[in-house]
Protein backbone atom coordinates (compact mmCIF):
# COMPACT_ATOMS: atom_id res chain seq x y z
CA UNK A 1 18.29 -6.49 -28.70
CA UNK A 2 14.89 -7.84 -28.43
CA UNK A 3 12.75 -8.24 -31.88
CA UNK A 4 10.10 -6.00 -32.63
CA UNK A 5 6.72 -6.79 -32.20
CA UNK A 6 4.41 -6.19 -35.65
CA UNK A 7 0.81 -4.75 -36.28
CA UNK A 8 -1.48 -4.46 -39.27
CA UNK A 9 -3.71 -1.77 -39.57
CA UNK A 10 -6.95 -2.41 -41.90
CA UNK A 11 -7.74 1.02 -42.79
CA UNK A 12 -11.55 2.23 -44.80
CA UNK A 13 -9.32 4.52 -47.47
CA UNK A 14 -12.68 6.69 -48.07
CA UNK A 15 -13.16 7.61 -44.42
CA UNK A 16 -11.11 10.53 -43.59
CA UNK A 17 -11.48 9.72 -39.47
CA UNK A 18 -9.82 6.25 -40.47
CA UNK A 19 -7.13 7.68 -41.86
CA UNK A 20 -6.57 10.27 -39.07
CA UNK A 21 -7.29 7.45 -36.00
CA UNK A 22 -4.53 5.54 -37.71
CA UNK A 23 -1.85 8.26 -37.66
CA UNK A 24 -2.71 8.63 -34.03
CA UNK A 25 -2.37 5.14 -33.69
CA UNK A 26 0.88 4.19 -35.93
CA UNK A 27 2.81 7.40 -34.03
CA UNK A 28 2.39 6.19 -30.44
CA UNK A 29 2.89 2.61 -31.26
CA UNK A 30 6.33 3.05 -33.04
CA UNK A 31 7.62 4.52 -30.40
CA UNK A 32 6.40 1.65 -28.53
CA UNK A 33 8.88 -0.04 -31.34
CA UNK A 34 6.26 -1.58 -32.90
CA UNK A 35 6.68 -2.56 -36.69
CA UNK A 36 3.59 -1.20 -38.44
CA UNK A 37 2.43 -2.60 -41.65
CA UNK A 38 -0.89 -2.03 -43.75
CA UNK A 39 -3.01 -4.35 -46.08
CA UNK A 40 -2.86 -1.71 -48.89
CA UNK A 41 -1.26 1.53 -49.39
CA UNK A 42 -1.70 4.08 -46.82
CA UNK A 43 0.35 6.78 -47.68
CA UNK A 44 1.16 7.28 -43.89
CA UNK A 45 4.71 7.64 -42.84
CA UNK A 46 6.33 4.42 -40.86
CA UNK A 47 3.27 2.08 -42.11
CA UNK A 48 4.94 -0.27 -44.54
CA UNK A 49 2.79 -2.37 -47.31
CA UNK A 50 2.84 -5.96 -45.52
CA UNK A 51 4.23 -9.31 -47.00
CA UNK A 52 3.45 -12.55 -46.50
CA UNK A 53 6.84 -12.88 -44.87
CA UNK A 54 5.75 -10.13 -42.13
CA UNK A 55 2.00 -11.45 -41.67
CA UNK A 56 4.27 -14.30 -39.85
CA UNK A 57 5.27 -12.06 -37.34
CA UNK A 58 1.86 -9.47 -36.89
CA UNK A 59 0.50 -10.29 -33.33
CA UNK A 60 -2.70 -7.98 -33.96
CA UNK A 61 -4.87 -6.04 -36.61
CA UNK A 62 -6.11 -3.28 -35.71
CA UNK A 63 -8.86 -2.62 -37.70
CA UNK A 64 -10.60 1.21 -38.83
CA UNK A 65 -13.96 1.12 -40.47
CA UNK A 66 -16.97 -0.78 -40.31
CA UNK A 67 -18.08 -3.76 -40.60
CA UNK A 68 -17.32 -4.64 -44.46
CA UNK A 69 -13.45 -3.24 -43.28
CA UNK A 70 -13.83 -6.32 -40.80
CA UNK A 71 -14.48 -8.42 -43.22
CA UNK A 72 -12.12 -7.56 -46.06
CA UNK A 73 -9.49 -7.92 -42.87
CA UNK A 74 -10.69 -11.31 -41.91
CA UNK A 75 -9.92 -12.31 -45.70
CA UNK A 76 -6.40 -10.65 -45.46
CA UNK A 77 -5.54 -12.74 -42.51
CA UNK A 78 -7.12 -16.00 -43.57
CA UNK A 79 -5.30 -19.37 -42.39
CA UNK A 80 -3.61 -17.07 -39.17
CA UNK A 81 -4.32 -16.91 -35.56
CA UNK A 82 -4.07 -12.70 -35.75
CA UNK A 83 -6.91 -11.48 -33.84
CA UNK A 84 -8.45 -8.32 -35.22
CA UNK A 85 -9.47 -5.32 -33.28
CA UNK A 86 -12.36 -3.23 -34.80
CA UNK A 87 -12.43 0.36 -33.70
CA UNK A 88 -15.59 2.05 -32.93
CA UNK A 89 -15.25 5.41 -34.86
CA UNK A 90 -19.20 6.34 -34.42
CA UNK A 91 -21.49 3.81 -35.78
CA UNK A 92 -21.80 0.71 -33.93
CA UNK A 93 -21.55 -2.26 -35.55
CA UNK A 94 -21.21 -6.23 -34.36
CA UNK A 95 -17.68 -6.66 -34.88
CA UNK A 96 -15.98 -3.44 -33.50
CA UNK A 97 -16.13 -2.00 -29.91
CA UNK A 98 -19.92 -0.78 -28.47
CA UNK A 99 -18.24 1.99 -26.76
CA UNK A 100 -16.16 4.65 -28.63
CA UNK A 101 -12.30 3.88 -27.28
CA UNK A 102 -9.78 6.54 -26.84
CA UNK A 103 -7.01 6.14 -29.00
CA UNK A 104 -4.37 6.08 -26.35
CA UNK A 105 -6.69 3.46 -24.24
CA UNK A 106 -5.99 1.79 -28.03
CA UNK A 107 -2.63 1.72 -28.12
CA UNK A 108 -1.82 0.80 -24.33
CA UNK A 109 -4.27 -2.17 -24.33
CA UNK A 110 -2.13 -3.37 -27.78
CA UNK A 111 1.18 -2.46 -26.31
CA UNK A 112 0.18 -4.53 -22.96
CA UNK A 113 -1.25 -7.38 -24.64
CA UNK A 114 -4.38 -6.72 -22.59
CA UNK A 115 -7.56 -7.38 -25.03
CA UNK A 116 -9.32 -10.46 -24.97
CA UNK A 117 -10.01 -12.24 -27.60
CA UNK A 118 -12.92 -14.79 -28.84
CA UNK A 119 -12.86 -17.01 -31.88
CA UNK A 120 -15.54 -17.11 -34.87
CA UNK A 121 -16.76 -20.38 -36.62
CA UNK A 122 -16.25 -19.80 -40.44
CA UNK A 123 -18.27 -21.02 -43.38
CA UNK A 124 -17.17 -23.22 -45.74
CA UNK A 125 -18.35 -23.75 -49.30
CA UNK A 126 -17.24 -25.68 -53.01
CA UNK A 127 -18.40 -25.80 -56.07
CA UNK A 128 -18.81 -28.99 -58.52
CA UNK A 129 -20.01 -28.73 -62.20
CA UNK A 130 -19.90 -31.97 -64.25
CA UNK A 131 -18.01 -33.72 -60.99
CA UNK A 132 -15.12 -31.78 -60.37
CA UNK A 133 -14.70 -29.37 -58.44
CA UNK A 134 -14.70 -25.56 -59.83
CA UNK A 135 -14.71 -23.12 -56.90
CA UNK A 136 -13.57 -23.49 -53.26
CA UNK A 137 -14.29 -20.83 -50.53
CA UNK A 138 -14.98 -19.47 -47.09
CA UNK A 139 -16.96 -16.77 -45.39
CA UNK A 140 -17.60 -14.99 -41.66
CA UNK A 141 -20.88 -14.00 -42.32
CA UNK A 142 -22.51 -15.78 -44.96
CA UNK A 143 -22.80 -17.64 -48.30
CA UNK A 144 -25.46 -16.43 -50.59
CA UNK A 145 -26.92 -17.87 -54.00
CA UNK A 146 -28.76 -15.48 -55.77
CA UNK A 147 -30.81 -14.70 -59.02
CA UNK A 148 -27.77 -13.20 -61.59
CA UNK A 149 -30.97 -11.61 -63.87
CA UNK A 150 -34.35 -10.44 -64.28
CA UNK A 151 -35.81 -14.01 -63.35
CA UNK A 152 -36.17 -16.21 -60.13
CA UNK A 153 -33.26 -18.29 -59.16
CA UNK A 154 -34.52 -22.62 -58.82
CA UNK A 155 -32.83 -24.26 -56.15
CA UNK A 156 -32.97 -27.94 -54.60
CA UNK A 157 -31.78 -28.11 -51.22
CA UNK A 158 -30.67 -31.56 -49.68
CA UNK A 159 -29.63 -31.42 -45.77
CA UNK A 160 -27.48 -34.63 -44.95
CA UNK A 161 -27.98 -36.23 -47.73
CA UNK A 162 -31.84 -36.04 -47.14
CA UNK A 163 -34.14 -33.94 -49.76
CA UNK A 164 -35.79 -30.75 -48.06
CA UNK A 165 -37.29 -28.35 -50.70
CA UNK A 166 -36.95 -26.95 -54.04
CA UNK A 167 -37.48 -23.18 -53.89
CA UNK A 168 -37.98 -21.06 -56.99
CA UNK A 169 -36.79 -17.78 -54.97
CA UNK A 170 -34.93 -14.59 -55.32
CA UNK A 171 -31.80 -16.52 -53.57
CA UNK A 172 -30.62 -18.30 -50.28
CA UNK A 173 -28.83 -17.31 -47.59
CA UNK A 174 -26.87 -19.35 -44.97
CA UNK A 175 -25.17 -17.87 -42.51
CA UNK A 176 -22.99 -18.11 -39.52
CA UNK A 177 -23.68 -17.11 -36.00
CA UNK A 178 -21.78 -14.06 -36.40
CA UNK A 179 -23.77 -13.15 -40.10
CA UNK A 180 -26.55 -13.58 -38.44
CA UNK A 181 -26.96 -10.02 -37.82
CA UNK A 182 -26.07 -8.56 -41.11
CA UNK A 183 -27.49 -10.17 -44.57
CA UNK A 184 -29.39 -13.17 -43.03
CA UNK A 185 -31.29 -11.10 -39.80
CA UNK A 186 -32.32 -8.27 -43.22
CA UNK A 187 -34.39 -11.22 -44.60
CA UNK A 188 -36.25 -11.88 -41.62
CA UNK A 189 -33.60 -14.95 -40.04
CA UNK A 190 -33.55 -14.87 -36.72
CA UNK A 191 -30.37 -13.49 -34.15
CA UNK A 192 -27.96 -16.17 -33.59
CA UNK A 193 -25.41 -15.81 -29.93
CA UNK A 194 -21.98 -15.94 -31.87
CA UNK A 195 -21.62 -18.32 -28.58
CA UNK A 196 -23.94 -21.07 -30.40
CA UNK A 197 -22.65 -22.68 -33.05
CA UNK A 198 -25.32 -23.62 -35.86
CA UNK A 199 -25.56 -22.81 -39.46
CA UNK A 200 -28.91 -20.46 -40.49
CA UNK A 201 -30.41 -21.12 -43.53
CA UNK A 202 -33.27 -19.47 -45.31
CA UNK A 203 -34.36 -18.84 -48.66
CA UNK A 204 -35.38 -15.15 -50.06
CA UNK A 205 -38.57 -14.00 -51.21
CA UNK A 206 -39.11 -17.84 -52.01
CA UNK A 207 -42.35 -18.85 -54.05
CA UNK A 208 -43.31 -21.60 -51.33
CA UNK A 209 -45.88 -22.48 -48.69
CA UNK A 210 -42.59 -23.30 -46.64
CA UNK A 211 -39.80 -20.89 -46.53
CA UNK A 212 -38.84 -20.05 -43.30
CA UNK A 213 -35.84 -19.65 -41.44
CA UNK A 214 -33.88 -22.78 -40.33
CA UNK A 215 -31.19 -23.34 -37.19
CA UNK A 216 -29.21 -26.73 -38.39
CA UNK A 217 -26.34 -28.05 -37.12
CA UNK A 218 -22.90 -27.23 -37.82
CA UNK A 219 -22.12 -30.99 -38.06
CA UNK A 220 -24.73 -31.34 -41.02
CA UNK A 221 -23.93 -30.61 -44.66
CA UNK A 222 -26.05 -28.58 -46.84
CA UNK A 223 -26.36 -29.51 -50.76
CA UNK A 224 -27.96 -26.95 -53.52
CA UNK A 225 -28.19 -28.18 -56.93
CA UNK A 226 -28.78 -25.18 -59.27
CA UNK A 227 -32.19 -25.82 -61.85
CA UNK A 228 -31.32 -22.54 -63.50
CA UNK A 229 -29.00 -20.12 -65.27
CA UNK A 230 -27.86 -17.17 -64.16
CA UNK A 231 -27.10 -18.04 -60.51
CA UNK A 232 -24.71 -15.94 -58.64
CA UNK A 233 -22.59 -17.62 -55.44
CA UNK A 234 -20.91 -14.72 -52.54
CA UNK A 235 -19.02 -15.45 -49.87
CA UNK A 236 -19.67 -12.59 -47.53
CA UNK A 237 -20.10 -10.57 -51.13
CA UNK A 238 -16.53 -10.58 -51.02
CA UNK A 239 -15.95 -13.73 -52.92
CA UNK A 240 -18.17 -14.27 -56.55
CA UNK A 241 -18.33 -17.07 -58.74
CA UNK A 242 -21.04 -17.26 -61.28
CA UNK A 243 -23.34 -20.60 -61.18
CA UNK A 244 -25.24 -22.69 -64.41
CA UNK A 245 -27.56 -24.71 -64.52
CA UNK A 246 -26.25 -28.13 -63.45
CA UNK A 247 -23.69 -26.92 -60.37
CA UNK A 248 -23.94 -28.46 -57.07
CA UNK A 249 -23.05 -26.34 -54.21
CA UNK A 250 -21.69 -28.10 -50.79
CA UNK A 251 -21.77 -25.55 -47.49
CA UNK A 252 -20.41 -26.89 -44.42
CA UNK A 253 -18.67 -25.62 -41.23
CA UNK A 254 -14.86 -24.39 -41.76
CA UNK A 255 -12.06 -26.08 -39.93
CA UNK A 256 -10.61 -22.47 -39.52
CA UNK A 257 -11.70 -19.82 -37.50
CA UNK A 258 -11.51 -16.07 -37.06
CA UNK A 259 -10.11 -14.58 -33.78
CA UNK A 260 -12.03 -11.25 -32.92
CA UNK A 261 -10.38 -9.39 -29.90
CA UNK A 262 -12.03 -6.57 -27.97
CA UNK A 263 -10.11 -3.91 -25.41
CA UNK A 264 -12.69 -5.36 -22.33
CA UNK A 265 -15.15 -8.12 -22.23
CA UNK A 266 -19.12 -6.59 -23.93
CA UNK A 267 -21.85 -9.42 -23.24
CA UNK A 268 -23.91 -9.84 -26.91
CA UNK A 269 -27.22 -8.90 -25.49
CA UNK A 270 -25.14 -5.14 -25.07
CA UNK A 271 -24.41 -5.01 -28.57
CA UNK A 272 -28.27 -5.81 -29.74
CA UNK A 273 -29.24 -3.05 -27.24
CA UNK A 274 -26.45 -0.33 -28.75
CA UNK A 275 -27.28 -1.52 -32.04
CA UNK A 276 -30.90 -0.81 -32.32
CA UNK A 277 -31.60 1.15 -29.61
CA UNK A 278 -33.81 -1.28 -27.69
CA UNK A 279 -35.56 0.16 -24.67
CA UNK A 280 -34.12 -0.36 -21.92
CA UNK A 281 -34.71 2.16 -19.23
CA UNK A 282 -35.98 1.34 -16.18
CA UNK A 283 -33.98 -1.94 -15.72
CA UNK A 284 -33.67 -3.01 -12.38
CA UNK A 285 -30.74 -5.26 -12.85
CA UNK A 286 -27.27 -5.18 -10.91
């Protein structure tokens, strides 16, 4: 008897069309004989609460919210090869389908291995205080450093092991390709293919005759030595860890990556369009 294949589902708990895409879902594909499993309780019959034992054997997540969902299932598959599928359920978003799937066009393209699949480049980042290191992380769409009170945040940044500014600012972004579209592309950084590799960096609100957006290299290493308290570090504001005055902070491309699969292939410049509604009638194209 042939072993059966595993899912994850990473399921919004406040959204009630999550929940009721997912029992859709979980029904037709166990009796596909799929084993279903769940990040967190789902109080939905046949979806067990998954171990690190079973994320071994998932082939797919299957993912039911928006974008933040995405994100909170990237960490929950971190250091695996599972691809994640986001599911349109009404509000576009950069990491999920443009088009609203049906959920039985769902389940057959998962129970005939038929999406495609791209990978991510991840953001890396550590912490050192008084020359050891404190805090070690990773993020999808960005790292941020921002003010933790009332008063600007000081920051000295270094690119490969070169001085570029010191920025008394509201915080700093950098982002990935993929983040380039959420925090970073809020603050005025520019859209980023997820096809291109680079890191964008740019500071926010910064007190500065220079304090634009920068496209650097994934190969180069980006330093920020903190000149003030109350600092805050997020990684995708997922991950915190609180900053003094003193800590250096080292961001640099990931080794790892995250898989994102899709049910067909959707060219970028369709997702800007769907996104913000960009006019587009009258194209004469193919």
């Amino acid at each position: 008897m042939s072993k059966a294949r595993a899912l994850l589902f990473v399921i919004n708990p406040t959204r009630a069309d999550a929940k009721g895409a997912t029992k859709e879902l979980a029904s037709l594909l166990s009796e596909a004989g799929f084993a279903l499993y769940a990040n967190a309780e789902s109080q939905i019959p046949d979806i067990a609460l998954v171990t690190a034992q079973a994320l071994e054997e998932i082939e797919i997540a299957i993912i039911l919210g928006g974008d933040g969902t995405m994100l909170r299932a990237a960490e929950a598959v971190r250091d695996t090869d599972i691809p994640l599928l986001g599911v349109n359920l009404g509000h576009v978003g950069f990491l999920a389908e443009v088009e609203k799937p049906s959920i039985a066009e769902i389940a057959q393209a998962v129970i005939a291995r038929s999406y495609i699949s791209d990978k991510r480049m991840v953001l890396a980042y550590s912490v050192s205080r008084e020359g050891h290191e404190v805090a070690r992380g990773w993020a999808l769409n960005e790292v941020t450093i921002e003010r933790n009170g009332t008063t600007m945040v000081q920051l000295f940044v270094q690119i490969d092991h070169r001085p570029l500014s010191r920025w008394g600012c509201d915080g700093l972004i950098c982002s990935t390709p993929t983040g380039s579209t959420a925090y970073a592309f809020s603050a005025g950084g520019p859209v980023v293919w997820p096809e291109v590799e680079a890191l964008v960096l740019l500071p926010i609100s910064a007190h500065a005759l220079f304090a634009r957006p920068m496209v650097i290299s994934p190969q180069s290493t980006i330093v920020i030595d903190v000149e003030s308290s109350d600092a805050l570090l997020l990684g995708d504001s997922l991950r915190k860890f609180a900053l003094k005055l003193g800590d250096r902070v080292t961001l640099t491309k990931d080794a790892g990556s995250v898989q994102l699969a899709h049910l067909k292939g959707t060219l970028f410049t369709d997702r800007l369009v769907a996104k913000f509604k960009l006019p587009v009638e009258g194209w004469r194209g193919e």
